[in-house]
PDB file of N, CA and C in Angstrom:
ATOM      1  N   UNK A   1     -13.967   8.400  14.509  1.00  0.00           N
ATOM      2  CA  UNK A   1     -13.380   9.419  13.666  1.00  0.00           C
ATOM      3  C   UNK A   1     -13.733   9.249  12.187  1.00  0.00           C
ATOM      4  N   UNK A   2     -14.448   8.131  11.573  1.00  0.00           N
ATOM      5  CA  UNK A   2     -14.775   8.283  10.383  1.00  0.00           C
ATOM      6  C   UNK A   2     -15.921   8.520  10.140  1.00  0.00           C
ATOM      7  N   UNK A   3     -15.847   9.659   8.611  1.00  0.00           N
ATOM      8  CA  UNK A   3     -16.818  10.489   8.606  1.00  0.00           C
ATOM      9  C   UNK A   3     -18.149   9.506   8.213  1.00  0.00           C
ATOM     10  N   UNK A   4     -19.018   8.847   9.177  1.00  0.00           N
ATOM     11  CA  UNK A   4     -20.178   7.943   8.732  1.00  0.00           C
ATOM     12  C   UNK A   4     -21.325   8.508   8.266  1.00  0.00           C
ATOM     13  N   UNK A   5     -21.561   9.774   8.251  1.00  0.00           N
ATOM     14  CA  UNK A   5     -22.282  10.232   7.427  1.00  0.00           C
ATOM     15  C   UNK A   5     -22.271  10.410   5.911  1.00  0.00           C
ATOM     16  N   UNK A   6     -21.106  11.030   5.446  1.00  0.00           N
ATOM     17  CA  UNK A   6     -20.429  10.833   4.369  1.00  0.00           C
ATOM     18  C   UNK A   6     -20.572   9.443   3.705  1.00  0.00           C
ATOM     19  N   UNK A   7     -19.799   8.595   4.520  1.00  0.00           N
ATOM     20  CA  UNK A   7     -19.739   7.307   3.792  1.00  0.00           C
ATOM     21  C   UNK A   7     -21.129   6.498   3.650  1.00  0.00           C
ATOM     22  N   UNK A   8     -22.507   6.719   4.558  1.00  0.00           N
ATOM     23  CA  UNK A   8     -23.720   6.366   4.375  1.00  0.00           C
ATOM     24  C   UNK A   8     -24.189   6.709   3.043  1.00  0.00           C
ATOM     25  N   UNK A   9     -23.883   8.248   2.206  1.00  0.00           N
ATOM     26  CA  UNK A   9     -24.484   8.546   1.647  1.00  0.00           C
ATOM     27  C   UNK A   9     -23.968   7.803   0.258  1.00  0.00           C
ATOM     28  N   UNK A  10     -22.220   8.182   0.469  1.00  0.00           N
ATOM     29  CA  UNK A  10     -21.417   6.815  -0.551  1.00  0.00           C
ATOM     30  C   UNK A  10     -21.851   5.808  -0.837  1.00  0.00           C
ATOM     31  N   UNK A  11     -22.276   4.971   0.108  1.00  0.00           N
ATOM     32  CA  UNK A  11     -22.768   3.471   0.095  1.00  0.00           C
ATOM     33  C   UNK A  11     -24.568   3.269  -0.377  1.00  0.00           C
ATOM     34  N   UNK A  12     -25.430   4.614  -0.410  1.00  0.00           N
ATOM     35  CA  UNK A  12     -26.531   4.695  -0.679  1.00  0.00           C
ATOM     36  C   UNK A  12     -26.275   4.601  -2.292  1.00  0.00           C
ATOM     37  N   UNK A  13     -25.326   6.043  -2.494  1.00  0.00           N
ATOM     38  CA  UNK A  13     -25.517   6.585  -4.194  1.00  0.00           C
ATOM     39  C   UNK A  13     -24.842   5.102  -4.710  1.00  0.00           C
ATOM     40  N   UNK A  14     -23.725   4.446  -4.197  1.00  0.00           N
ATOM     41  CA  UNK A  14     -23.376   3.518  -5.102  1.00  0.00           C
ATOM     42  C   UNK A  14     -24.317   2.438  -5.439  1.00  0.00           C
ATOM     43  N   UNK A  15     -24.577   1.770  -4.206  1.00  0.00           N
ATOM     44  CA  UNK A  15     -26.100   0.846  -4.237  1.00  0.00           C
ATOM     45  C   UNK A  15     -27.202   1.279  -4.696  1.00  0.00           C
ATOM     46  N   UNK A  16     -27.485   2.145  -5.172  1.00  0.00           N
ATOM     47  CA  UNK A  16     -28.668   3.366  -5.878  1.00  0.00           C
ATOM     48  C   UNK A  16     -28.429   3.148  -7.040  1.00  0.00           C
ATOM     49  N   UNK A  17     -27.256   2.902  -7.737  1.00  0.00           N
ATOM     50  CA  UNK A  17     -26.941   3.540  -9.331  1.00  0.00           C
ATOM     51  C   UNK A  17     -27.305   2.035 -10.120  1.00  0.00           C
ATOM     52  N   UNK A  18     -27.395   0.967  -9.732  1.00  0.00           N
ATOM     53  CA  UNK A  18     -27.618  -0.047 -10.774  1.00  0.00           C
ATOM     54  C   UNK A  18     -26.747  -0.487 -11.269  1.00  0.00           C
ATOM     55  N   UNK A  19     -25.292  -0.436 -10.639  1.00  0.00           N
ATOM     56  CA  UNK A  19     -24.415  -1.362 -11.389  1.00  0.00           C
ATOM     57  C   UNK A  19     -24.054  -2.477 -10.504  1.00  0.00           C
ATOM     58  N   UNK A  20     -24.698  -3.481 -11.888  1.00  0.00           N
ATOM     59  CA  UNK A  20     -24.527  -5.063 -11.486  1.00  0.00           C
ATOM     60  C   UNK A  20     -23.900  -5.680 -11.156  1.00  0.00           C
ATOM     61  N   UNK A  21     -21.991  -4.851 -11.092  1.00  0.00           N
ATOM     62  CA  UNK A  21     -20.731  -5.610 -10.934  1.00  0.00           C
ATOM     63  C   UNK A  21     -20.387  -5.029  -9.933  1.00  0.00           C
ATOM     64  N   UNK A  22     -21.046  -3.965  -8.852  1.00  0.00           N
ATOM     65  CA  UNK A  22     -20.761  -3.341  -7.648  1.00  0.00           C
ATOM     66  C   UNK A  22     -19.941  -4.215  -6.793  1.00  0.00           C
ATOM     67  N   UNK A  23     -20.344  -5.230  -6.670  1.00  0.00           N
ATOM     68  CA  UNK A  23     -19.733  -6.073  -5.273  1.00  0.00           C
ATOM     69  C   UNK A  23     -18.903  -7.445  -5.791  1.00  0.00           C
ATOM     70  N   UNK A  24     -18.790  -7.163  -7.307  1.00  0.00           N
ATOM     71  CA  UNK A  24     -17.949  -8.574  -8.306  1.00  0.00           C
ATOM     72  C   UNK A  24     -16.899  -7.898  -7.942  1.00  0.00           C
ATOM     73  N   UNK A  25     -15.289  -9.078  -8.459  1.00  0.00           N
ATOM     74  CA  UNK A  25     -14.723  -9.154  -8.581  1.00  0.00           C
ATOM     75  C   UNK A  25     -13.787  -7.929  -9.686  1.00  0.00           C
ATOM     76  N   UNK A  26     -12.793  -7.157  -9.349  1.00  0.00           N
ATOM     77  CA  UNK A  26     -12.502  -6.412 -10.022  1.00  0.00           C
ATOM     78  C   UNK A  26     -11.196  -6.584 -10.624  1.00  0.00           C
ATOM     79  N   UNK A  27     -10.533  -6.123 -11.763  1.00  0.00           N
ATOM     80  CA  UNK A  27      -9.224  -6.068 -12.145  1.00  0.00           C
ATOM     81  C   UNK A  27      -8.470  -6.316 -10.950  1.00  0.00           C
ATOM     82  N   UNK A  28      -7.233  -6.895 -10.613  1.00  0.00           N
ATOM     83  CA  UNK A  28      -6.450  -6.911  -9.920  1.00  0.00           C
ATOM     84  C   UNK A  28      -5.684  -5.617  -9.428  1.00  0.00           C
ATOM     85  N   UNK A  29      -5.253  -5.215 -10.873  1.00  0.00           N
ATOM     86  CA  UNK A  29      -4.692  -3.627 -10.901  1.00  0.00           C
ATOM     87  C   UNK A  29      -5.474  -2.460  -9.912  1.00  0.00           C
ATOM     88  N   UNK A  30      -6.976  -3.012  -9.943  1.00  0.00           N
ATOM     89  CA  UNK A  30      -7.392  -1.562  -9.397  1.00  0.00           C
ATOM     90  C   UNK A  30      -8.816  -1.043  -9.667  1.00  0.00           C
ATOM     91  N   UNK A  31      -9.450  -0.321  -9.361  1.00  0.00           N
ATOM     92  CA  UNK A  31     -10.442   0.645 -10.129  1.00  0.00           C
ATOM     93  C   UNK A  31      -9.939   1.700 -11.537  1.00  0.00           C
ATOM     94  N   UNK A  32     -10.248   1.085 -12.275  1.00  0.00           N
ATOM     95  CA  UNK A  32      -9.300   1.735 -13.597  1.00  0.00           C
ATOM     96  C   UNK A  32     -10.295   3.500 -13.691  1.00  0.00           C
ATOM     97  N   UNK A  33     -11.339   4.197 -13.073  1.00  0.00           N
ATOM     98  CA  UNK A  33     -11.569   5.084 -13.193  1.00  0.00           C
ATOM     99  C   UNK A  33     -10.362   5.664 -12.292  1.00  0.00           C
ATOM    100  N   UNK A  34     -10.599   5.222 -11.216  1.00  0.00           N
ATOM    101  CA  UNK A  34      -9.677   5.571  -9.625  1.00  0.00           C
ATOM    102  C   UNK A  34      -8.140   6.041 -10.332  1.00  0.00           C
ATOM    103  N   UNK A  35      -7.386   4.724 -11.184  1.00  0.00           N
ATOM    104  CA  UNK A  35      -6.165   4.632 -11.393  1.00  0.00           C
ATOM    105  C   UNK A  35      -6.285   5.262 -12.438  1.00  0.00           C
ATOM    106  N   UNK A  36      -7.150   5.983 -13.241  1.00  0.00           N
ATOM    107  CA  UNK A  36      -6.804   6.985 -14.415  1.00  0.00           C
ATOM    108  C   UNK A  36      -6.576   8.098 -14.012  1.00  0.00           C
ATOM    109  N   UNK A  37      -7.200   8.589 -12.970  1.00  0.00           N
ATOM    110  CA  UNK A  37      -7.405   9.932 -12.143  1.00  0.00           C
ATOM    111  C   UNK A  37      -5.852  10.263 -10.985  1.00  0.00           C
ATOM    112  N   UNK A  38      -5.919   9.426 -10.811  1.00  0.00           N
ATOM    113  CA  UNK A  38      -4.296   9.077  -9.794  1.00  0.00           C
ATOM    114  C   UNK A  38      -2.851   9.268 -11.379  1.00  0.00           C
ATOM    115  N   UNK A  39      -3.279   8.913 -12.596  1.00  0.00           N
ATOM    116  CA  UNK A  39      -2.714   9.340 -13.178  1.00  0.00           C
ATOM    117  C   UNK A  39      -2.479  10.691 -14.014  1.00  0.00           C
ATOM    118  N   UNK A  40      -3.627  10.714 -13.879  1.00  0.00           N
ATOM    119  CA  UNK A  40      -3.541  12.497 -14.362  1.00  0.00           C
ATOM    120  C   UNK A  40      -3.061  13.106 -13.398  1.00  0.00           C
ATOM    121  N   UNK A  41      -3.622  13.260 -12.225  1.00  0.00           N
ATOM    122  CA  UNK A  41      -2.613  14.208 -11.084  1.00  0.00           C
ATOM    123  C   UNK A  41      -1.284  14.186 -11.491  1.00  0.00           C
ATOM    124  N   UNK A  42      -0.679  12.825 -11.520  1.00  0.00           N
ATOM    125  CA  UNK A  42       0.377  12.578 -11.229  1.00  0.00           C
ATOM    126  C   UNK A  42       1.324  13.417 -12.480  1.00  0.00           C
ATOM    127  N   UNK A  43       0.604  13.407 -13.349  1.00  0.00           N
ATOM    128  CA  UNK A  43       0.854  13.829 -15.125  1.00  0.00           C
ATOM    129  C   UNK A  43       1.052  15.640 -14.873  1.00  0.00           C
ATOM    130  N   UNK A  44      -0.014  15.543 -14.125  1.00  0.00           N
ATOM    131  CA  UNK A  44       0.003  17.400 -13.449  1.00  0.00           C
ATOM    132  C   UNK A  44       1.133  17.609 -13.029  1.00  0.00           C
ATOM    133  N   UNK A  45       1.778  16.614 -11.965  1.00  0.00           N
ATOM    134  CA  UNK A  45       2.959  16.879 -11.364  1.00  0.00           C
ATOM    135  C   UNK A  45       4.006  16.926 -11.593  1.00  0.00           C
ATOM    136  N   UNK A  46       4.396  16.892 -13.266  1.00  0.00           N
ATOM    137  CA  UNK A  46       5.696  16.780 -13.965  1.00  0.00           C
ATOM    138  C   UNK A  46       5.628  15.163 -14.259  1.00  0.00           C
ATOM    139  N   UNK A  47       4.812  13.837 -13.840  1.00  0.00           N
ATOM    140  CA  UNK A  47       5.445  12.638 -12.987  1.00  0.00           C
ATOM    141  C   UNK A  47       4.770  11.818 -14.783  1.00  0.00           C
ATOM    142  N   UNK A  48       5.356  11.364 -15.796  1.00  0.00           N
ATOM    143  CA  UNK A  48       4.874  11.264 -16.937  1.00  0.00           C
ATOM    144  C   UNK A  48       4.505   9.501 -16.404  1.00  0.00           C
ATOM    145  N   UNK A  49       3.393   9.355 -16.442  1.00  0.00           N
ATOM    146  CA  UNK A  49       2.479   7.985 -16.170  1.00  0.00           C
ATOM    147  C   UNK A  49       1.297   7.870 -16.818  1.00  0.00           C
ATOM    148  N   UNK A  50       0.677   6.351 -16.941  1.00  0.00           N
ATOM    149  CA  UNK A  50      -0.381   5.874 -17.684  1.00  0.00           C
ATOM    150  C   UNK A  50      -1.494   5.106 -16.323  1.00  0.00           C
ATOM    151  N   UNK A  51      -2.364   4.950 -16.560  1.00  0.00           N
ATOM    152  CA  UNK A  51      -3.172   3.751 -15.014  1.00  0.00           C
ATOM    153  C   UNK A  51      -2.393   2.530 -15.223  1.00  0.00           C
ATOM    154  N   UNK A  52      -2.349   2.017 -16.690  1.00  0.00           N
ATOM    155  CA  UNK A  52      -1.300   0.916 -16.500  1.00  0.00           C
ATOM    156  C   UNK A  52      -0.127   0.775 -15.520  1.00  0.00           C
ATOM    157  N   UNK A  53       0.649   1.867 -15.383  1.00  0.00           N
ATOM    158  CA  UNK A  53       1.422   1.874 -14.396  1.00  0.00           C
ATOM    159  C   UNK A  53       1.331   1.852 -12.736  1.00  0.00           C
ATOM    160  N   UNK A  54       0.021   1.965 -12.636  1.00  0.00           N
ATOM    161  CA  UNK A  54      -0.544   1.719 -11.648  1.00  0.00           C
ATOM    162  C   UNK A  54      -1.256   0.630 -10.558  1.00  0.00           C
ATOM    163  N   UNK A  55      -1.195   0.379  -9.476  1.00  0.00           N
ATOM    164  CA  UNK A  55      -1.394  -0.933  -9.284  1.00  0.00           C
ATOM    165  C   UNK A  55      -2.054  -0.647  -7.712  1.00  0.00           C
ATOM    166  N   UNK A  56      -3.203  -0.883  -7.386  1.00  0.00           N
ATOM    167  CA  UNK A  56      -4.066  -0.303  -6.317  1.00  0.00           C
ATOM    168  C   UNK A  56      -3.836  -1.743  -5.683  1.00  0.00           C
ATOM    169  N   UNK A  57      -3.756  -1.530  -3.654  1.00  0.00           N
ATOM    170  CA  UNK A  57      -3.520  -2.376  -3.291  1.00  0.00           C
ATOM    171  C   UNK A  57      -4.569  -2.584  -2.353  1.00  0.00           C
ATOM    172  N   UNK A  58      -4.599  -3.564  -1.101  1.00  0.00           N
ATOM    173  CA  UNK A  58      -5.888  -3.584  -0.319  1.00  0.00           C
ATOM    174  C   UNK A  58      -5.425  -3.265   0.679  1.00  0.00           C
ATOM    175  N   UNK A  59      -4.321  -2.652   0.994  1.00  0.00           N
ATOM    176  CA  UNK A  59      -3.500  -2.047   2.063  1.00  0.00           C
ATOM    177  C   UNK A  59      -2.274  -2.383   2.250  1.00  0.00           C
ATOM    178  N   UNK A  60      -1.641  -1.667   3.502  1.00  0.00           N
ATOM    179  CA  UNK A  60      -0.255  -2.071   3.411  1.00  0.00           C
ATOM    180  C   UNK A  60       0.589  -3.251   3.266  1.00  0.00           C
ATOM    181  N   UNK A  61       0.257  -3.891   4.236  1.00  0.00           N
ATOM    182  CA  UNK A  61       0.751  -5.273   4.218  1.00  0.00           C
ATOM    183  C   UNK A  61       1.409  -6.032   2.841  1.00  0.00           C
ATOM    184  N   UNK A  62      -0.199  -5.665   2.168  1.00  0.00           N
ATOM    185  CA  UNK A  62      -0.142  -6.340   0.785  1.00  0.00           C
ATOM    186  C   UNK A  62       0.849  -5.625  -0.113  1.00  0.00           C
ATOM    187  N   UNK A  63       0.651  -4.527  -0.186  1.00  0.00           N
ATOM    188  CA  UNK A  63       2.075  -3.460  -0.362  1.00  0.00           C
ATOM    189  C   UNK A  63       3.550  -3.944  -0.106  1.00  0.00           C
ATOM    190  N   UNK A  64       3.387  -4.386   0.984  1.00  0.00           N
ATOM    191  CA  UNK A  64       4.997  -4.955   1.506  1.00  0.00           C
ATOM    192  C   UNK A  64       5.482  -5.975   1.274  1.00  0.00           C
ATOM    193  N   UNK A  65       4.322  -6.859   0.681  1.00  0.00           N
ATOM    194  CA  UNK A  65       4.131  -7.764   0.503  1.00  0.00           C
ATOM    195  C   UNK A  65       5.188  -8.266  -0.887  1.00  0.00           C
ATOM    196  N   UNK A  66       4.273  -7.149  -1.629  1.00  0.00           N
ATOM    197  CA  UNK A  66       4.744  -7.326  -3.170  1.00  0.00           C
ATOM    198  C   UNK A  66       6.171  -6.895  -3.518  1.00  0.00           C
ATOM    199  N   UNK A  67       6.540  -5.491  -2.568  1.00  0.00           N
ATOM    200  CA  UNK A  67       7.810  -5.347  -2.395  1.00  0.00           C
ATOM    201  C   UNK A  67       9.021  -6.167  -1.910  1.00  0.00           C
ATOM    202  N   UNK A  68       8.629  -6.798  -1.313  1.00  0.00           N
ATOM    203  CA  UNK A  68       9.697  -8.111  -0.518  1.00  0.00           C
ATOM    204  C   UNK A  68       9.664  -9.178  -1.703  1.00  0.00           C
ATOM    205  N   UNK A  69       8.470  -8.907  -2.452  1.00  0.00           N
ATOM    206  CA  UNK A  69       8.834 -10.511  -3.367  1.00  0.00           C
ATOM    207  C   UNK A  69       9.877  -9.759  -4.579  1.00  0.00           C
ATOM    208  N   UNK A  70       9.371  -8.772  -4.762  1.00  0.00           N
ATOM    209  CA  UNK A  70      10.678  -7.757  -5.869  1.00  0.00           C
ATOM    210  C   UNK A  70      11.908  -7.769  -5.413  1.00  0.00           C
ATOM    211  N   UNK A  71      12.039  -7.742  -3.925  1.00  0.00           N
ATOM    212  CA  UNK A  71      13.442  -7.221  -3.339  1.00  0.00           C
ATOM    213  C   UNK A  71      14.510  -8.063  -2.577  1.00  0.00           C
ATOM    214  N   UNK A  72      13.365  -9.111  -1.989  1.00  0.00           N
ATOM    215  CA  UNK A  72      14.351  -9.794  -0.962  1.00  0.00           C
ATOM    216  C   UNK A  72      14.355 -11.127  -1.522  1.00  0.00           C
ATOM    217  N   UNK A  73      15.746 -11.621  -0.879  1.00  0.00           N
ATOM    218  CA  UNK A  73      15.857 -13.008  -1.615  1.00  0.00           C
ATOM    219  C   UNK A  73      16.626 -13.613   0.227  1.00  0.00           C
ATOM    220  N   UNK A  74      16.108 -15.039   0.175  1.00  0.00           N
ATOM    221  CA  UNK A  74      16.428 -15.671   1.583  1.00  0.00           C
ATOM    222  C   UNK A  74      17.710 -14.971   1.752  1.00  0.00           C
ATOM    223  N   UNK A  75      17.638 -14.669   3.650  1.00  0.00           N
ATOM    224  CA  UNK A  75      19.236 -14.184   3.911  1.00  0.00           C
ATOM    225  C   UNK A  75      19.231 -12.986   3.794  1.00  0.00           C
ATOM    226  N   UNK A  76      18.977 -12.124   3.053  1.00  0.00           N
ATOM    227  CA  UNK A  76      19.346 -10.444   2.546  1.00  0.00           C
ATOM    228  C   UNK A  76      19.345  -9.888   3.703  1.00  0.00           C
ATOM    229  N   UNK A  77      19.779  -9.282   4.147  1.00  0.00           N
ATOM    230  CA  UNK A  77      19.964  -8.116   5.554  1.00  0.00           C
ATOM    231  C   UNK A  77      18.475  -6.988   5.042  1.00  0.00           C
ATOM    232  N   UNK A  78      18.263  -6.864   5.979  1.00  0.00           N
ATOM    233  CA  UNK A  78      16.841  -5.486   5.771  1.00  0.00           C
ATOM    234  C   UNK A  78      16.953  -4.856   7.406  1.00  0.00           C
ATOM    235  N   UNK A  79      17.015  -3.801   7.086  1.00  0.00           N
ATOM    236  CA  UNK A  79      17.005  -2.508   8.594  1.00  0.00           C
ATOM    237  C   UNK A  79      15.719  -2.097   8.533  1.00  0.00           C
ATOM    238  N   UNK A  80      15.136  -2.522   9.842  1.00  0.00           N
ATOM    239  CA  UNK A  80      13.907  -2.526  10.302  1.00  0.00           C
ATOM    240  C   UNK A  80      14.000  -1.258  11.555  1.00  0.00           C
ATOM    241  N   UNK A  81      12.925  -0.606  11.917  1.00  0.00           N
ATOM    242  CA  UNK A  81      12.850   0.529  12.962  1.00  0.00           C
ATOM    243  C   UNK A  81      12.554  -0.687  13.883  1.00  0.00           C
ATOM    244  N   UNK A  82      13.071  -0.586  15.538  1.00  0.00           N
ATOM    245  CA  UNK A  82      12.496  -1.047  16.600  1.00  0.00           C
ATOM    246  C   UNK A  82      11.724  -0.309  17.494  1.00  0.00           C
ATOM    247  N   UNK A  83      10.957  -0.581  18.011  1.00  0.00           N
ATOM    248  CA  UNK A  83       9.791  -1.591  17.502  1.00  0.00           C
ATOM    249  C   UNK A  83       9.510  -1.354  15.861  1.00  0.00           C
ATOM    250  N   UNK A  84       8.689  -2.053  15.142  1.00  0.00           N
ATOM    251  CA  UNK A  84       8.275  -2.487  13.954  1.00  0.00           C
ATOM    252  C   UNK A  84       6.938  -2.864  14.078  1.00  0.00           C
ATOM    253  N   UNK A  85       6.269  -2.516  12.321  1.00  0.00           N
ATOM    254  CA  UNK A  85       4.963  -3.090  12.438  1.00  0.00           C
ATOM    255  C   UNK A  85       5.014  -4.234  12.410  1.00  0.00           C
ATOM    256  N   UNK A  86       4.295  -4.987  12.888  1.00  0.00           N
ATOM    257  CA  UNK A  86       4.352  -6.329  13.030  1.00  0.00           C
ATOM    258  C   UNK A  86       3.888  -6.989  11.718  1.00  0.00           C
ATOM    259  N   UNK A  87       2.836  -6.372  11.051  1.00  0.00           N
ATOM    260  CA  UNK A  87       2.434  -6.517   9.673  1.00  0.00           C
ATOM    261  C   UNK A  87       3.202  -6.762   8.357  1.00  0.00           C
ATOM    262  N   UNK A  88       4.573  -5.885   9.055  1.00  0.00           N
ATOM    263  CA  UNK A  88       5.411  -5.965   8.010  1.00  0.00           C
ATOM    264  C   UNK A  88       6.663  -7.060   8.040  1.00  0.00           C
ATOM    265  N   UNK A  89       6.762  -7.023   9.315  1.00  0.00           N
ATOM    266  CA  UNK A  89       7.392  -8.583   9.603  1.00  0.00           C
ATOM    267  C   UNK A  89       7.051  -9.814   9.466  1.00  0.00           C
ATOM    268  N   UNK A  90       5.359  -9.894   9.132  1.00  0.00           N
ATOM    269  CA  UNK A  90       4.753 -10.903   8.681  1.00  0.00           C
ATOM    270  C   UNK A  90       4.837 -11.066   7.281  1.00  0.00           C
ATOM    271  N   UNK A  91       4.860  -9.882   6.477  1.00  0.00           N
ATOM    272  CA  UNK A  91       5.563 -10.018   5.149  1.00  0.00           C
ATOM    273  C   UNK A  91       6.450 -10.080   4.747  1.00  0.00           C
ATOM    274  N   UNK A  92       7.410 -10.003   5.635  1.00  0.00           N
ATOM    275  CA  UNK A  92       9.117  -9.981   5.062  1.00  0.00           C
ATOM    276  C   UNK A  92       9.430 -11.450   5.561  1.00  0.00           C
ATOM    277  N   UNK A  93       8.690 -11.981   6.518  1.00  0.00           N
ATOM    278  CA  UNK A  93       9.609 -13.536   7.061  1.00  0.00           C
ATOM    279  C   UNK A  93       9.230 -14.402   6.258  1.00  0.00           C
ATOM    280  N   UNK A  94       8.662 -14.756   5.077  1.00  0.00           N
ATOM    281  CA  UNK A  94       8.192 -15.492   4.525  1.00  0.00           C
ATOM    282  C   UNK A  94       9.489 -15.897   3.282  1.00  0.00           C
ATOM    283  N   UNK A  95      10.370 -14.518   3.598  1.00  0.00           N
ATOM    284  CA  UNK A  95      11.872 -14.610   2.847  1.00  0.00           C
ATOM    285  C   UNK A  95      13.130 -14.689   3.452  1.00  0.00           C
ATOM    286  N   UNK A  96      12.132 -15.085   4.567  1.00  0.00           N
ATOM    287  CA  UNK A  96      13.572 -15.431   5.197  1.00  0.00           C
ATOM    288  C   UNK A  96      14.902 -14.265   5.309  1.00  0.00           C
ATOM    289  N   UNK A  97      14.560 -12.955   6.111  1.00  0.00           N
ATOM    290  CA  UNK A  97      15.715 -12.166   5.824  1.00  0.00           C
ATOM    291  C   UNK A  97      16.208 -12.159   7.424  1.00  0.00           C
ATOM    292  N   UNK A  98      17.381 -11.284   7.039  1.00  0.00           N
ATOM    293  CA  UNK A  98      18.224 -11.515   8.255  1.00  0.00           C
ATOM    294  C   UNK A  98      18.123 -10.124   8.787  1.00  0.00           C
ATOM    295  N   UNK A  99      17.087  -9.550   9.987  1.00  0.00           N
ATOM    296  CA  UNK A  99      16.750  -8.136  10.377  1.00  0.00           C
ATOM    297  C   UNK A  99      17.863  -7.646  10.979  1.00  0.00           C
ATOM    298  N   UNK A 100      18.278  -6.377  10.737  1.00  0.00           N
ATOM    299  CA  UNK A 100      18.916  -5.457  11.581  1.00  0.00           C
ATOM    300  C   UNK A 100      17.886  -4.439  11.957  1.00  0.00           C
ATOM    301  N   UNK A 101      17.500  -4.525  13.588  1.00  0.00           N
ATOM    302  CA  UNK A 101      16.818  -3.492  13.998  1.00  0.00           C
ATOM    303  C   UNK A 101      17.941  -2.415  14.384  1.00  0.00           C
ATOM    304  N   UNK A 102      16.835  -1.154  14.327  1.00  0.00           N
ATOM    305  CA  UNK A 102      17.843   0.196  14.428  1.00  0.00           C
ATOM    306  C   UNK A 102      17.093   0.990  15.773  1.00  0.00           C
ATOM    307  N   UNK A 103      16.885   1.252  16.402  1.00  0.00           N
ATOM    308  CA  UNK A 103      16.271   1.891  17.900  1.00  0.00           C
ATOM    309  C   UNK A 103      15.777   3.292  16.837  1.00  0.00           C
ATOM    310  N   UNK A 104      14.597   3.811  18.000  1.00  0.00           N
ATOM    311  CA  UNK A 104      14.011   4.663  17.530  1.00  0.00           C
ATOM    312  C   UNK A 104      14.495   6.091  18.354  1.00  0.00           C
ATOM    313  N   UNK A 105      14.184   7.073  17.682  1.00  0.00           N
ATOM    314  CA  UNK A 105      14.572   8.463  18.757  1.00  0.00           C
ATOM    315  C   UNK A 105      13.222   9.419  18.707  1.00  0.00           C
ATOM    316  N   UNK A 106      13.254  10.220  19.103  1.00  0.00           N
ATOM    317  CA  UNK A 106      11.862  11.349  19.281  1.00  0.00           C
ATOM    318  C   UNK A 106      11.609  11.883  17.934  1.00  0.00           C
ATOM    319  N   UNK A 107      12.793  12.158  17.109  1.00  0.00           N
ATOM    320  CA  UNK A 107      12.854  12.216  15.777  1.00  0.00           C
ATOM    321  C   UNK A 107      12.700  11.396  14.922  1.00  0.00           C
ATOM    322  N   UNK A 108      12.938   9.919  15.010  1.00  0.00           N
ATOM    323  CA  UNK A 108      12.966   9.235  14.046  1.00  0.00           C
ATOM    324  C   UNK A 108      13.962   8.065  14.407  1.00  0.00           C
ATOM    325  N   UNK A 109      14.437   7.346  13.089  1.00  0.00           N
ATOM    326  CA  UNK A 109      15.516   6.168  13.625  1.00  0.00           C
ATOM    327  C   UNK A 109      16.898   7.226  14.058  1.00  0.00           C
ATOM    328  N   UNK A 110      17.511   6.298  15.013  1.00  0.00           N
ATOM    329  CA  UNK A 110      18.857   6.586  15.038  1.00  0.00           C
ATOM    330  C   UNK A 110      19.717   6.733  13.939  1.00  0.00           C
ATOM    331  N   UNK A 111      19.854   7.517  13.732  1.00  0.00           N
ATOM    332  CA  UNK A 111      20.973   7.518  12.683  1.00  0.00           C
ATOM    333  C   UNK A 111      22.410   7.091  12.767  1.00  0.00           C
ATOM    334  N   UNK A 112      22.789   7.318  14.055  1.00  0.00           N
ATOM    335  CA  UNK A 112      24.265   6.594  15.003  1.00  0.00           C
ATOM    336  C   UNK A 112      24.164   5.337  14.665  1.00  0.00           C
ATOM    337  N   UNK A 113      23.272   4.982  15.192  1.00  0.00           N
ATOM    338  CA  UNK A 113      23.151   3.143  14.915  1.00  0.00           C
ATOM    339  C   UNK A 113      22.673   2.498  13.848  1.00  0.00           C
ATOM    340  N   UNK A 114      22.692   3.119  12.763  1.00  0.00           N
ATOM    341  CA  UNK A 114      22.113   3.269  11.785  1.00  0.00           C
ATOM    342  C   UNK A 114      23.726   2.911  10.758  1.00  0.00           C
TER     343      UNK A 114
END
């Protein structure tokens, strides 16, 4: 399902253009063209932001990652959907929390058990 034509031609023009830092090491934050552009939309949208405010990740995990170190402290209760990504349980146990799973419905979580 991914478009490999598309992305052949991506991976040509970028390797084509001559920049020497293509495959270096980048800001942590992000692609600061990427995260300027993600800020203007966002600026479009009423949503008043800078790229500084921005922080590009290498996917979810790492996402959940950073959130659990903001949020959870050993012990904290966190309501998890059952089943769960497992990805994300690999990022949250590292704090030691105390899961409440909630069962799933055709719609979504239970809200009863919830």
């Amino acid at each position: 399902l991914f478009p490999t034509q598309q992305l052949n031609q991506a991976f040509k023009h970028s390797f084509n253009s001559g920049d020497t830092e293509l495959l270096q090491y980048a800001s942590t934050q992000g692609y600061l063209p990427l995260r300027e552009k993600i800020a203007a939309r966002l600026r479009a949208t009423g949503i008043p932001t800078r790229a500084d405010n921005i922080m590009m990740t290498q996917g979810a995990q790492q996402g959940l990652d950073l959130v659990a170190r903001l949020m959870l402290d050993s012990g904290d209760g966190l309501v998890v959907e059952a089943p769960t990504y497992l990805g994300a349980l690999a990022a949250f146990n590292a704090y030691q929390p105390t899961y409440y799973e909630i069962p799933m419905q055709d719609d979504g979580m239970d809200i009863n058990a919830l």
